[in-house]
Protein backbone atom coordinates (compact mmCIF):
# COMPACT_ATOMS: atom_id res chain seq x y z
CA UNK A 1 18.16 -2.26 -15.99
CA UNK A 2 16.55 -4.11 -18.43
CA UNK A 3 12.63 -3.28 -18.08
CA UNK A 4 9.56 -5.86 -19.39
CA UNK A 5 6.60 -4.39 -20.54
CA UNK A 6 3.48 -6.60 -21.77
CA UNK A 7 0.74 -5.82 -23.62
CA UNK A 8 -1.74 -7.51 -22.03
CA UNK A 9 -4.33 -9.69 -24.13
CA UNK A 10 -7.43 -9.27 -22.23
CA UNK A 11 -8.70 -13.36 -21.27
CA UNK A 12 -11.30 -15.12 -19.27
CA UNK A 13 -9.93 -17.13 -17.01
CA UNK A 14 -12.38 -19.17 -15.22
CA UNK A 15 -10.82 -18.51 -11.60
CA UNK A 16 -8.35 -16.54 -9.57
CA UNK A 17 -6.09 -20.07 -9.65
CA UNK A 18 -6.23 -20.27 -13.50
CA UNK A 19 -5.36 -16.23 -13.56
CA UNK A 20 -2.30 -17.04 -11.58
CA UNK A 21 -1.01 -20.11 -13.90
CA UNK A 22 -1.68 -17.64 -17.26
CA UNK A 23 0.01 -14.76 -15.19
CA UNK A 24 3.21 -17.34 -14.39
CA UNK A 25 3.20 -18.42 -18.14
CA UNK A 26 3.49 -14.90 -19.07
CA UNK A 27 6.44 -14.08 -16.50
CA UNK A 28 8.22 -17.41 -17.95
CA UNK A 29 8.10 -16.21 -21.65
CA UNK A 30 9.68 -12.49 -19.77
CA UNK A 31 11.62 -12.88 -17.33
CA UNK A 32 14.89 -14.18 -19.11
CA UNK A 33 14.93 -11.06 -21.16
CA UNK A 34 14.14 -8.64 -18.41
CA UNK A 35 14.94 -7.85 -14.73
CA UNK A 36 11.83 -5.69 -14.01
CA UNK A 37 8.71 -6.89 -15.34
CA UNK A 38 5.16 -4.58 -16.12
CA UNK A 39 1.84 -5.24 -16.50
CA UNK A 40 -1.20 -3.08 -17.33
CA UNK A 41 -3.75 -0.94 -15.13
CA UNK A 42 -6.74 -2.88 -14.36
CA UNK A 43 -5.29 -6.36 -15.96
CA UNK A 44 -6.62 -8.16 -13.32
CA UNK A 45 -10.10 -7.11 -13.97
CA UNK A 46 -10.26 -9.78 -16.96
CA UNK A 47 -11.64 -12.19 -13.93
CA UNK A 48 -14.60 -10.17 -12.79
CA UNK A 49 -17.11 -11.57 -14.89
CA UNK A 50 -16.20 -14.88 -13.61
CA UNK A 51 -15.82 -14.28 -10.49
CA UNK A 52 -19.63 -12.32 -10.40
CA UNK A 53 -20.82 -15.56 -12.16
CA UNK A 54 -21.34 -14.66 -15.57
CA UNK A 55 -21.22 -12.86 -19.10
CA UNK A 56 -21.54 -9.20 -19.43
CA UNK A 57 -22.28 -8.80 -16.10
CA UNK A 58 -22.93 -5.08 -14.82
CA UNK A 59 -19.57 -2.82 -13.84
CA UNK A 60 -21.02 -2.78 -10.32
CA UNK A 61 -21.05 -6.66 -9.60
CA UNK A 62 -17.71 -6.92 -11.30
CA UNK A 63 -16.38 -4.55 -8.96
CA UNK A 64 -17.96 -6.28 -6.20
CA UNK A 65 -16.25 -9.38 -6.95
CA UNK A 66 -12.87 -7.96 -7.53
CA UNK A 67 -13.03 -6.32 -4.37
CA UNK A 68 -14.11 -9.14 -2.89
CA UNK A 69 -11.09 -11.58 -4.46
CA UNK A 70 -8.53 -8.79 -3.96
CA UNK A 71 -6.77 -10.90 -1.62
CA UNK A 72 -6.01 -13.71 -3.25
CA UNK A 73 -5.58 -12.10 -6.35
CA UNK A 74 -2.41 -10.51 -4.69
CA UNK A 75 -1.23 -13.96 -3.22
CA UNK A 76 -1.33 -15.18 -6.60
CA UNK A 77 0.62 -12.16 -7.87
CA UNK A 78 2.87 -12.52 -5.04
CA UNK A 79 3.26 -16.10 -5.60
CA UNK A 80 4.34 -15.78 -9.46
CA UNK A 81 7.20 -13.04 -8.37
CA UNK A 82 8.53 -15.51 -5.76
CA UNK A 83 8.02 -18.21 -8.44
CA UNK A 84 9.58 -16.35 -11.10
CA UNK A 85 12.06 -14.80 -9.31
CA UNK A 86 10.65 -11.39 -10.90
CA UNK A 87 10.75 -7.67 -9.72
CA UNK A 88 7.20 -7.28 -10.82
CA UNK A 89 4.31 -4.78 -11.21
CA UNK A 90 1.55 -6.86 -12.19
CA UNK A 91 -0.76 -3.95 -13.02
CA UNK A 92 -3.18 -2.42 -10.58
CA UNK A 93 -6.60 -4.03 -8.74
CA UNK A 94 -9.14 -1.90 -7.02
CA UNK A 95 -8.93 -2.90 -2.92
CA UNK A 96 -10.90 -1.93 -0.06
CA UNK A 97 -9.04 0.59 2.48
CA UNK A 98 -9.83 0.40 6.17
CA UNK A 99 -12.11 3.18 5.77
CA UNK A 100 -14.49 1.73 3.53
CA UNK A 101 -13.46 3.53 0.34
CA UNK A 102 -12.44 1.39 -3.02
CA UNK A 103 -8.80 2.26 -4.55
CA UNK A 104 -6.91 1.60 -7.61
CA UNK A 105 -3.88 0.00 -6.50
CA UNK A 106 -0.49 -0.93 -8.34
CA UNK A 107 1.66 -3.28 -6.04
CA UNK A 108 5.61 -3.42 -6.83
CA UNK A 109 6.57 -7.05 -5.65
CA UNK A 110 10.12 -8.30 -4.89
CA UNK A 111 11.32 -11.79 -6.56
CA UNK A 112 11.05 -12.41 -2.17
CA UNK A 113 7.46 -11.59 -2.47
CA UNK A 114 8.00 -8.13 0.23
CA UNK A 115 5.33 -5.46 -1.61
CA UNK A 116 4.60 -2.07 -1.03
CA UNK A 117 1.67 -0.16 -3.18
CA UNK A 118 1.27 3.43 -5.41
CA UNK A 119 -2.47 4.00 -5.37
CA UNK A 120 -4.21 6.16 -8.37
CA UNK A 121 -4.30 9.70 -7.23
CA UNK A 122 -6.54 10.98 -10.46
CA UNK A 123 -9.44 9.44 -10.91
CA UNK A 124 -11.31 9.11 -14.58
CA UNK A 125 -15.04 9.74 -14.66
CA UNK A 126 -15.75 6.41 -15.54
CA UNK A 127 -13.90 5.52 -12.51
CA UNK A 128 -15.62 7.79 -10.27
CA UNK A 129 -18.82 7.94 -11.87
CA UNK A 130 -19.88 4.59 -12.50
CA UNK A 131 -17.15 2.33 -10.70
CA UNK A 132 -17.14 4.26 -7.12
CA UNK A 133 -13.74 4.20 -7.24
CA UNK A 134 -11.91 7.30 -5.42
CA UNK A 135 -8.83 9.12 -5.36
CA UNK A 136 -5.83 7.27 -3.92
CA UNK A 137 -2.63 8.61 -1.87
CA UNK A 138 -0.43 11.09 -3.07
CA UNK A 139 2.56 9.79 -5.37
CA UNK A 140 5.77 8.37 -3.47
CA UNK A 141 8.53 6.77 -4.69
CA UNK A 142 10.24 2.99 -4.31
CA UNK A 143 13.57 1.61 -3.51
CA UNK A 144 14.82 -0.64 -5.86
CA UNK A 145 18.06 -2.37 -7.20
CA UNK A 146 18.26 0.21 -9.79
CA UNK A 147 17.63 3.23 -7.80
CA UNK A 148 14.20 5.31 -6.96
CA UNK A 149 11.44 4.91 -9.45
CA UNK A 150 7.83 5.90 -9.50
CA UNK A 151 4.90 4.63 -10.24
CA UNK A 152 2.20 6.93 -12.15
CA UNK A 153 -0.85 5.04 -12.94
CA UNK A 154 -2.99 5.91 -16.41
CA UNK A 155 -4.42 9.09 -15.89
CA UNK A 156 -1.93 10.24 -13.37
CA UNK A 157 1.00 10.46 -16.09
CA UNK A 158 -1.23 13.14 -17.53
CA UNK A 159 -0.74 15.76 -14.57
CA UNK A 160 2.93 17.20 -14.31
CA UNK A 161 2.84 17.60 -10.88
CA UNK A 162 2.23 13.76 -10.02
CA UNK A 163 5.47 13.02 -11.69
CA UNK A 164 7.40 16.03 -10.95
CA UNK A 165 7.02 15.03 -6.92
CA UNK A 166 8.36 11.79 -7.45
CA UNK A 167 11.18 13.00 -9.73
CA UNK A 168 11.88 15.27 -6.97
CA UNK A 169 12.38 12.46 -4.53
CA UNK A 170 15.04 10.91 -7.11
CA UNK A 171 13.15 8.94 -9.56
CA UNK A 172 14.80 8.27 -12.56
CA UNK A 173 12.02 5.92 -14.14
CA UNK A 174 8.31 6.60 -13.81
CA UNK A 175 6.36 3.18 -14.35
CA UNK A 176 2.77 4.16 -16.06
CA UNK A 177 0.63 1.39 -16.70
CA UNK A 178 -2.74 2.10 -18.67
CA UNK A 179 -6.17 0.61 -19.60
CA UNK A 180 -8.29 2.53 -22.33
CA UNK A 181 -10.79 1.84 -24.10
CA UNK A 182 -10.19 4.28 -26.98
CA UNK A 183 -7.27 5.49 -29.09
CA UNK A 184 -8.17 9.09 -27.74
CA UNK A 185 -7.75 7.70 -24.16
CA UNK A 186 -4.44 5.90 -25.18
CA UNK A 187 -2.83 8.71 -27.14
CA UNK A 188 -3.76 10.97 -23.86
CA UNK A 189 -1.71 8.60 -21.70
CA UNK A 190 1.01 8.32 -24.34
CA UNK A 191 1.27 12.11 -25.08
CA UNK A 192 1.39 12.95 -21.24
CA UNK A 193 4.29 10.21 -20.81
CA UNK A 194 6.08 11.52 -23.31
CA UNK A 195 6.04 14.76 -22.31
CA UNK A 196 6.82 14.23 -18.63
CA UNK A 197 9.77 12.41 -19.63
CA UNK A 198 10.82 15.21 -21.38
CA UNK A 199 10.29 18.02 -18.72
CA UNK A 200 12.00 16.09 -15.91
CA UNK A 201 14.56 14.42 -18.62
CA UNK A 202 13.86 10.77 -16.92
CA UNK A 203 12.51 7.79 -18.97
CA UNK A 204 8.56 6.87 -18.87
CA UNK A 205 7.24 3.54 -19.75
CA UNK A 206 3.63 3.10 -20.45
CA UNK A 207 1.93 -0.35 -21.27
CA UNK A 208 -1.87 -0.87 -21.57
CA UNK A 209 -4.34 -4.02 -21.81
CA UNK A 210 -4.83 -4.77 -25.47
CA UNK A 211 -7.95 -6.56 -27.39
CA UNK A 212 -11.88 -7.33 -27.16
CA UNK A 213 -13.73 -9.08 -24.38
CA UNK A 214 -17.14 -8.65 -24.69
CA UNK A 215 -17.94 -10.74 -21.68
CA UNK A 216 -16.69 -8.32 -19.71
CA UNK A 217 -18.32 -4.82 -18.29
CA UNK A 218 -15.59 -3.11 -17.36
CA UNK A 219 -12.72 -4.55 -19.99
CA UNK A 220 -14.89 -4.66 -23.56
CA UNK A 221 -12.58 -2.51 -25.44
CA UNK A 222 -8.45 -1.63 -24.78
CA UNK A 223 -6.59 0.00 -26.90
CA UNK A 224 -2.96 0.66 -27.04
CA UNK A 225 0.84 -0.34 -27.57
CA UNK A 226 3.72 0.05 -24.95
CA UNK A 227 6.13 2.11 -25.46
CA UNK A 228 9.69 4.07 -23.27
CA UNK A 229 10.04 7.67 -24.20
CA UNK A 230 13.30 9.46 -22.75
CA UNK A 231 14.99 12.87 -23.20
CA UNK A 232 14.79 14.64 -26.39
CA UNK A 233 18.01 15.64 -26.31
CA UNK A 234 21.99 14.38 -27.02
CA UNK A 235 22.18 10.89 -26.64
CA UNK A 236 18.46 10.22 -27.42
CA UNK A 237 16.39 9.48 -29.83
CA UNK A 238 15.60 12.60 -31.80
CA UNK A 239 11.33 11.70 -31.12
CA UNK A 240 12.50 10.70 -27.53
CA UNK A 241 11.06 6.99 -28.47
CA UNK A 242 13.18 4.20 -26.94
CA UNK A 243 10.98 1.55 -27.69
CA UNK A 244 7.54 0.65 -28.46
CA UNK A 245 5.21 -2.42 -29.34
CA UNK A 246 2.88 -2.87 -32.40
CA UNK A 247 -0.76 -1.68 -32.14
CA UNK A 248 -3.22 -3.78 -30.28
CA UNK A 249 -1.92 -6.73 -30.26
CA UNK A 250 -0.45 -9.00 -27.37
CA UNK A 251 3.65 -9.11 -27.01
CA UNK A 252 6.63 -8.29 -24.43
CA UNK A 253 8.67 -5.14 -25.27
CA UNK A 254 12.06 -4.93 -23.78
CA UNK A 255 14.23 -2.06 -23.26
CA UNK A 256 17.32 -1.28 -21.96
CA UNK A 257 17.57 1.59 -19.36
CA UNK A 258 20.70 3.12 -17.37
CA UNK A 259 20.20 6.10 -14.74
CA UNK A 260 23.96 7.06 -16.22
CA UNK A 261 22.33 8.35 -19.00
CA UNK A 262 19.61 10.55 -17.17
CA UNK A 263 22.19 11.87 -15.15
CA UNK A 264 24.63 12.71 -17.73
CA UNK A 265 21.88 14.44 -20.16
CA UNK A 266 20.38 16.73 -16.54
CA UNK A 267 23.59 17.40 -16.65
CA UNK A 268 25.34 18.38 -19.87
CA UNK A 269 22.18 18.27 -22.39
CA UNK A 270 21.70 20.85 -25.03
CA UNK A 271 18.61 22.48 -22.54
CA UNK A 272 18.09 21.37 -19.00
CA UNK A 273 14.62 21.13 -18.56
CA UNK A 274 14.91 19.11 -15.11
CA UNK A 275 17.54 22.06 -13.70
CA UNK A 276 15.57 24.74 -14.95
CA UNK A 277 11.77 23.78 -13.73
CA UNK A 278 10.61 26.70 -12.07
CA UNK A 279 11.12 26.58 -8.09
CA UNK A 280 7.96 28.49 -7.25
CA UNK A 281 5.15 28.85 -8.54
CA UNK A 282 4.26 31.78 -11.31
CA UNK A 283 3.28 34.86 -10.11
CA UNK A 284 0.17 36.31 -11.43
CA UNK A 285 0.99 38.02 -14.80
CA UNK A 286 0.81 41.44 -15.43
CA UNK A 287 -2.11 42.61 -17.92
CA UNK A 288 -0.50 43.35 -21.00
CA UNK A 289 -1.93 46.68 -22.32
CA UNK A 290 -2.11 47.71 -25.51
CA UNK A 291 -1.02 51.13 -26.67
């Protein structure tokens, strides 16, 4: 597989119509290098000032509107894939369940346009304290071309367990798109991606929303760079590093993945951290005693 990740420029487009045009330029420029395209958490969100009617506005009305354009934002996103011709995450938006409560959703769209959705399972505080959005379904996994891969969203990567499950269910690539606002919040989502693709010897891919955009509430400040970490082991890089973009700063970075290799290293590595996880959990430890 050859995977697409962008680093995505925050903008302002002026509608959901001129989002969809800049989204289909940016799947032009990646889709003959790539067969599975990624966008950021939250990407979408660059229209919510807009869409509330102005500059700055307040997280809440940005929400609001969002919410409110979340379906035609995801006919545009659709539209592009069929367009393009793309497998394509095109980040996450926040949608309205049946029950009233607002989730961070990342839909995985065919080149056909089918879709199926990974909702956020770990919520931030900003998220829960000041956005009212809540905790999403647990993790599952999605049929692809390539095999079973996952879909980890930002904060999720961090917890081992959200991966493990869907490693566990036979992914061999774990999607994790981010948006942060600070270099602590990005090297959280980077360290935790690195190191779940080192305890369950699969690859990660993070790739966050880049730049300033002051008009906007909820999207003022992203840091970040995408980047693939794999197995630390034989046939790896000796950081686990695969590929990664420059600092803050818009651009596509392509990488190369094959399940062969995840297989072989689970298999024949110099540890085998993915055999060897324990089965069950610890049992409560014994009080060492000094004597």
């Amino acid at each position: 597989m050859r995977l697409g990740l962008l680093q995505y420029g925050v903008g302002r487009p002026a509608s959901v119509a001129a989002f969809g045009r800049a989204l289909e330029a940016r799947l032009e420029e990646g889709r003959a290098q790539a067969d599975l395209l990624v966008l950021p958490e939250y990407a979408c969100v660059e229209l919510g000032a807009a869409l509330a009617g102005g500059d700055a506005t307040d997280e809440a009305a940005e929400l609001a509107a969002m919410i409110a354009a979340a379906p035609e934002i995801l006919e545009a996103m659709r539209a592009a894939a069929r367009r393009m011709k793309v497998w394509l995450l095109p980040g996450t938006l926040p949608m309205r369940r049946a029950d009233g409560r607002v989730v961070n959703r990342a839909p995985l769209i065919t080149p056909e346009g089918l879709l199926a959705f990974q909702e956020k399972r770990a919520m931030t505080r900003f998220e829960t304290e000041r956005w009212g959005v809540t905790q999403g379904a647990d993790p599952g996994v999605f049929d692809t071309p390539w095999g079973r891969i996952g879909v980890s969203v930002c904060y999720d990567v961090e917890f081992p367990k959200h991966v493990r499950v869907q490693v566990q269910e036979g992914a061999w690539l774990v999607l994790a798109p981010s948006c942060t606002d600070t270099m602590h919040g990005f090297n959280r989502v980077r360290i935790g991606a690195a190191a779940r693709a080192m305890e369950n010897q699969c690859y990660v891919a993070i790739t966050p929303t880049v730049g300033e955009a002051p008009w906007s509430a909820a999207l003022d400040v992203n840091r970040g760079f995408a980047a693939v970490f794999g197995p630390v082991d034989r046939g790896f890089p000796e950081d686990g590093v695969l590929a990664r973009g420059a600092l803050d700063a818009e651009q596509w970075v392509f990488c190369t993945l094959d399940p062969a290799r995840i297989a072989a290293v689970r298999r024949d590595g110099q540890v085998r951290n993915h055999h060897d996880w324990p089965a069950a959990p610890f049992e409560r430890p014994a009080e060492a005693v000094f004597a």
